[in-house]
Each structure stands twice: as structure tokens, then as C-alpha cells.
C-alpha atoms as a PDB file:
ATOM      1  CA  UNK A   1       0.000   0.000   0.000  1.00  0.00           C
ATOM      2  CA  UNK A   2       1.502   3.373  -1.039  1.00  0.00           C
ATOM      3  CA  UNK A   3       1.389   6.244   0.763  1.00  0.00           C
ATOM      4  CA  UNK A   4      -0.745   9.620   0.561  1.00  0.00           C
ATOM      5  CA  UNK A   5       1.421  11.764  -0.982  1.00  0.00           C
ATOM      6  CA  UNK A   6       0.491  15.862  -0.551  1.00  0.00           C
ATOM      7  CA  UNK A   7       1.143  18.108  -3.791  1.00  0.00           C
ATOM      8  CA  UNK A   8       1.224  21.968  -3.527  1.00  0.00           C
ATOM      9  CA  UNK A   9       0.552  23.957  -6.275  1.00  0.00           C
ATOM     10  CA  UNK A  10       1.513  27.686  -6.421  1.00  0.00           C
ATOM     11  CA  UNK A  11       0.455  30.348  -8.660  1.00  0.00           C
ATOM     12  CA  UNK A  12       2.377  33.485  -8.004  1.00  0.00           C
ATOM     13  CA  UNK A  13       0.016  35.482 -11.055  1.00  0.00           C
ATOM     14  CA  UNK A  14      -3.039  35.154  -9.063  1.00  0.00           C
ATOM     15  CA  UNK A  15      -3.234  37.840  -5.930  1.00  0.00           C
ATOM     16  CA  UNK A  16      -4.413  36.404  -2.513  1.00  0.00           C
ATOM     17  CA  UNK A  17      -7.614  37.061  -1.277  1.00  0.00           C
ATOM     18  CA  UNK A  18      -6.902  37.129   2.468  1.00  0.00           C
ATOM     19  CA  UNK A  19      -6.030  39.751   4.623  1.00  0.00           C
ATOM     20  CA  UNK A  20      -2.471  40.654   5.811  1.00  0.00           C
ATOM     21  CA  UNK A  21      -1.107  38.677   2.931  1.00  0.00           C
ATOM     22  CA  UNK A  22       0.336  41.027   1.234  1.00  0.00           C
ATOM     23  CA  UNK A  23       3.361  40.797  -1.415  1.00  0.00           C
ATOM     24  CA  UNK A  24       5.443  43.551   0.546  1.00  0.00           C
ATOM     25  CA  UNK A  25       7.619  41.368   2.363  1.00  0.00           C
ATOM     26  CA  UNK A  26       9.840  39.779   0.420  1.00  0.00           C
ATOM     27  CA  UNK A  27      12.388  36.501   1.408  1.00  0.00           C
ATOM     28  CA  UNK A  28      14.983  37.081   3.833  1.00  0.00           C
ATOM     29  CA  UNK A  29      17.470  36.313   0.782  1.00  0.00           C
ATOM     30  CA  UNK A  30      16.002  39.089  -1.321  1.00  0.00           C
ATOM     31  CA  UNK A  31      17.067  41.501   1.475  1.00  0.00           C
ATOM     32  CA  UNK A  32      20.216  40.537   2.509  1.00  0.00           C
ATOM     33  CA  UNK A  33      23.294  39.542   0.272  1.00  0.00           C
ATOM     34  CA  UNK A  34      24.526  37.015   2.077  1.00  0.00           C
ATOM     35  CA  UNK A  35      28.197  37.458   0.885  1.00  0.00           C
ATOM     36  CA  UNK A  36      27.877  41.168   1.822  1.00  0.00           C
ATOM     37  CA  UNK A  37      26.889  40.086   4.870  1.00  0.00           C
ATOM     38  CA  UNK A  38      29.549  37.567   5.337  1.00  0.00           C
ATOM     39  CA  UNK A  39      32.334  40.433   4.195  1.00  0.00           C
ATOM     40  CA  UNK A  40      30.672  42.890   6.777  1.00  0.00           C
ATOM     41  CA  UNK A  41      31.107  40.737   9.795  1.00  0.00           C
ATOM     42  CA  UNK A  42      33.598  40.864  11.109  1.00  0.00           C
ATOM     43  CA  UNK A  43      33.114  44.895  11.271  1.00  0.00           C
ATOM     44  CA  UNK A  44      29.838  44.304  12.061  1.00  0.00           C
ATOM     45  CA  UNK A  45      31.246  42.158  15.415  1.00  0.00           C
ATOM     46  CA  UNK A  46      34.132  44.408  15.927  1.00  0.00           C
ATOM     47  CA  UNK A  47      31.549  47.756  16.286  1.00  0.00           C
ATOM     48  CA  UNK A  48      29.921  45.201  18.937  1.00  0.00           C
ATOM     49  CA  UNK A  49      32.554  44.284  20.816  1.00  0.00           C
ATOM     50  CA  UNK A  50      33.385  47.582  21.073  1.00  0.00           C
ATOM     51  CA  UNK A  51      30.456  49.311  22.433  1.00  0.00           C
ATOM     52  CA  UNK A  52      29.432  46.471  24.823  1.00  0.00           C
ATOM     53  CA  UNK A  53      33.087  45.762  26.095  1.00  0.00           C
ATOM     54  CA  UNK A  54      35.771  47.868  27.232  1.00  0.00           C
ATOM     55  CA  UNK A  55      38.701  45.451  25.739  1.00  0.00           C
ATOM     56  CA  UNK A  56      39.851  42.545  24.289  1.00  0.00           C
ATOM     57  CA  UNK A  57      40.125  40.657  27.351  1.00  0.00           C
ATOM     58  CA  UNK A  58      36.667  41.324  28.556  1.00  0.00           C
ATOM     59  CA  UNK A  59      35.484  39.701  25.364  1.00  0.00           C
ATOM     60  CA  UNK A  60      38.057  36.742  25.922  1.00  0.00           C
ATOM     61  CA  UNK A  61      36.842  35.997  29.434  1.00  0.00           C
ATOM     62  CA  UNK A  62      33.288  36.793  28.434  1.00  0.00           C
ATOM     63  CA  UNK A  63      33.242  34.208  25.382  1.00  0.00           C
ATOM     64  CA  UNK A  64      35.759  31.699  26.892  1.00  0.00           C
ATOM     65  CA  UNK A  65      38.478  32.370  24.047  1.00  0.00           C
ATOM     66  CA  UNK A  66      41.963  33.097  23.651  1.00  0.00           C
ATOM     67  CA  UNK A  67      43.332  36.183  23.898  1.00  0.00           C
ATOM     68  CA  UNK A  68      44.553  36.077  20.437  1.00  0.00           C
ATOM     69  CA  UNK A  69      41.223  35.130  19.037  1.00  0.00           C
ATOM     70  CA  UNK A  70      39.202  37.853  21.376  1.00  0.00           C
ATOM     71  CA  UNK A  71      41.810  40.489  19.597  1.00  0.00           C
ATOM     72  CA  UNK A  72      41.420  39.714  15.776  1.00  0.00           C
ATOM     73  CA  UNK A  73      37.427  40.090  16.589  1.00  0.00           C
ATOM     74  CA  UNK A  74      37.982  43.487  18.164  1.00  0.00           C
ATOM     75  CA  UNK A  75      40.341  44.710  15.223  1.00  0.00           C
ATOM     76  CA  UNK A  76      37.832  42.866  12.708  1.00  0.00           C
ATOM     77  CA  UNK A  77      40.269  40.385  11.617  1.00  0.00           C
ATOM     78  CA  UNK A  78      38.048  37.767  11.727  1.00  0.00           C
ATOM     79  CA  UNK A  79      34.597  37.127  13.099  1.00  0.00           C
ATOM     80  CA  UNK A  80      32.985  34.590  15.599  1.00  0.00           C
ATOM     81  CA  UNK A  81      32.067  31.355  15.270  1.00  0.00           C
ATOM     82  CA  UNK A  82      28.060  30.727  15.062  1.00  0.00           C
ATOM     83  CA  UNK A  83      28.151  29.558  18.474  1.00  0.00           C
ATOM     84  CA  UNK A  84      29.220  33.007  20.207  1.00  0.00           C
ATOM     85  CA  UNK A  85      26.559  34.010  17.972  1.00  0.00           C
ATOM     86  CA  UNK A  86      24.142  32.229  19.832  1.00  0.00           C
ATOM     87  CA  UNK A  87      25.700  33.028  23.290  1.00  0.00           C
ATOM     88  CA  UNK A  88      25.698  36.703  22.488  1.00  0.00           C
ATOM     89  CA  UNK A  89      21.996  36.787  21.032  1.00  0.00           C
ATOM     90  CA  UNK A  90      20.663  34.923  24.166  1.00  0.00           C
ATOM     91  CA  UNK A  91      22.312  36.852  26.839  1.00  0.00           C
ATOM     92  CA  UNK A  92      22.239  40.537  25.454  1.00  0.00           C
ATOM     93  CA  UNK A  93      18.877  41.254  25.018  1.00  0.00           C
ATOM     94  CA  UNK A  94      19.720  44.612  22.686  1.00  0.00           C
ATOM     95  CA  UNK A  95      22.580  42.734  20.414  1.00  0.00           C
ATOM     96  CA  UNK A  96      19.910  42.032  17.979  1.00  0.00           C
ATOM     97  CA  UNK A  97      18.968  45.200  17.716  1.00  0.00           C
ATOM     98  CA  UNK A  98      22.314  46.613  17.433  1.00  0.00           C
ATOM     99  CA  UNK A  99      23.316  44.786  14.682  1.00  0.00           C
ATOM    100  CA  UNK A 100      20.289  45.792  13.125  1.00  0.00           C
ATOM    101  CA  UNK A 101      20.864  49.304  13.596  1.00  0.00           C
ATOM    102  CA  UNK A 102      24.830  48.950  12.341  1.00  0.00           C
ATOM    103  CA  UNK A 103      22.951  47.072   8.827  1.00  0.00           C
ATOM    104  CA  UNK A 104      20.669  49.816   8.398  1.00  0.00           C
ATOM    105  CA  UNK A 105      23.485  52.693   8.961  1.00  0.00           C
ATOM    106  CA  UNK A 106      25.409  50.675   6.688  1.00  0.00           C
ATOM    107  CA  UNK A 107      22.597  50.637   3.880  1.00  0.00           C
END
């Protein structure tokens, strides 16, 4: 016995009828370049560090790095891994929108 399969069709020519569905918004990938975004980062990260830190050592002790690694994010050599990502996000409540705010100065 085979199994139900579910087929979606989608016709981008015909408007939706509901509500709040508007075309406006359109996919993430449409509004960011993600190799712009992956050149920006580590100046992106850098401008962080810098306005929530007062050196590099604060940022090594604060993400459990090196030293070494803590300075080439605060001189923008490189950026972080996706994990500080993650520990940065979830413990600064206003590092989303600061990176926001650095995008949109950038733009």
C-alpha cells in the first residue's frame, strides 16, 4: 500500500484574497546579500565588541576564548564562530537590535 502523498501547487500570477497577505515582504534572501553580509562581519562584530566591552580581554573571558582570538574580533580580523553568535543573542537582550541598527546605517 503506497502512501498519501500531498502536492502543492503555487500560482504566483493570481493575488491572494486574504487579509495581511500582502506581497510587501519579500524573502529574507532578497534583502540581505549574504556574501555582503559575510564580508561585513567581522566589522559588524568588531563595532559590537566595542560598544558592549571595554577590551579585548573582557570579550576573551566573556566568550571563553583566547586572547589572540578575542583580539582579531575586536580589530575585525576575523569574526565569531556561530556559536558566540548564539551566546551573544541569548544573553544581550539589545545585540539584535544593534546589529540591526549597524545594517541599516550601513545601507
Amino acid at each position: 500500500m503506497s502512501r498519501p502523498r500531498l502536492t502543492l501547487i503555487v500560482n504566483n500570477d493570481v493575488p491572494c484574497g486574504e487579509p495581511g497577505a500582502a506581497a510587501g515582504q519579500k524573502s529574507w534572501s532578497n534583502q540581505f546579500d549574504p556574501f555582503a553580509l559575510k564580508a561585513a562581519a567581522p566589522d559588524l562584530w568588531s563595532a559590537y565588541f566595542r560598544a558592549r566591552f571595554r577590551s579585548p580581554r573582557e570579550v576573551a573571558l566573556f566568550c571563553d576564548v583566547s586572547f589572540q582570538t578575542a583580539l582579531n574580533w575586536w580589530g575585525a580580523v576575523t569574526a565569531p564562530a556561530s556559536h558566540i553568535a548564539l551566546l551573544v543573542i541569548l544573553t544581550d537582550p539589545g545585540a539584535a537590535a544593534f546589529f540591526g541598527d549597524e545594517l541599516a546605517r550601513a545601507a
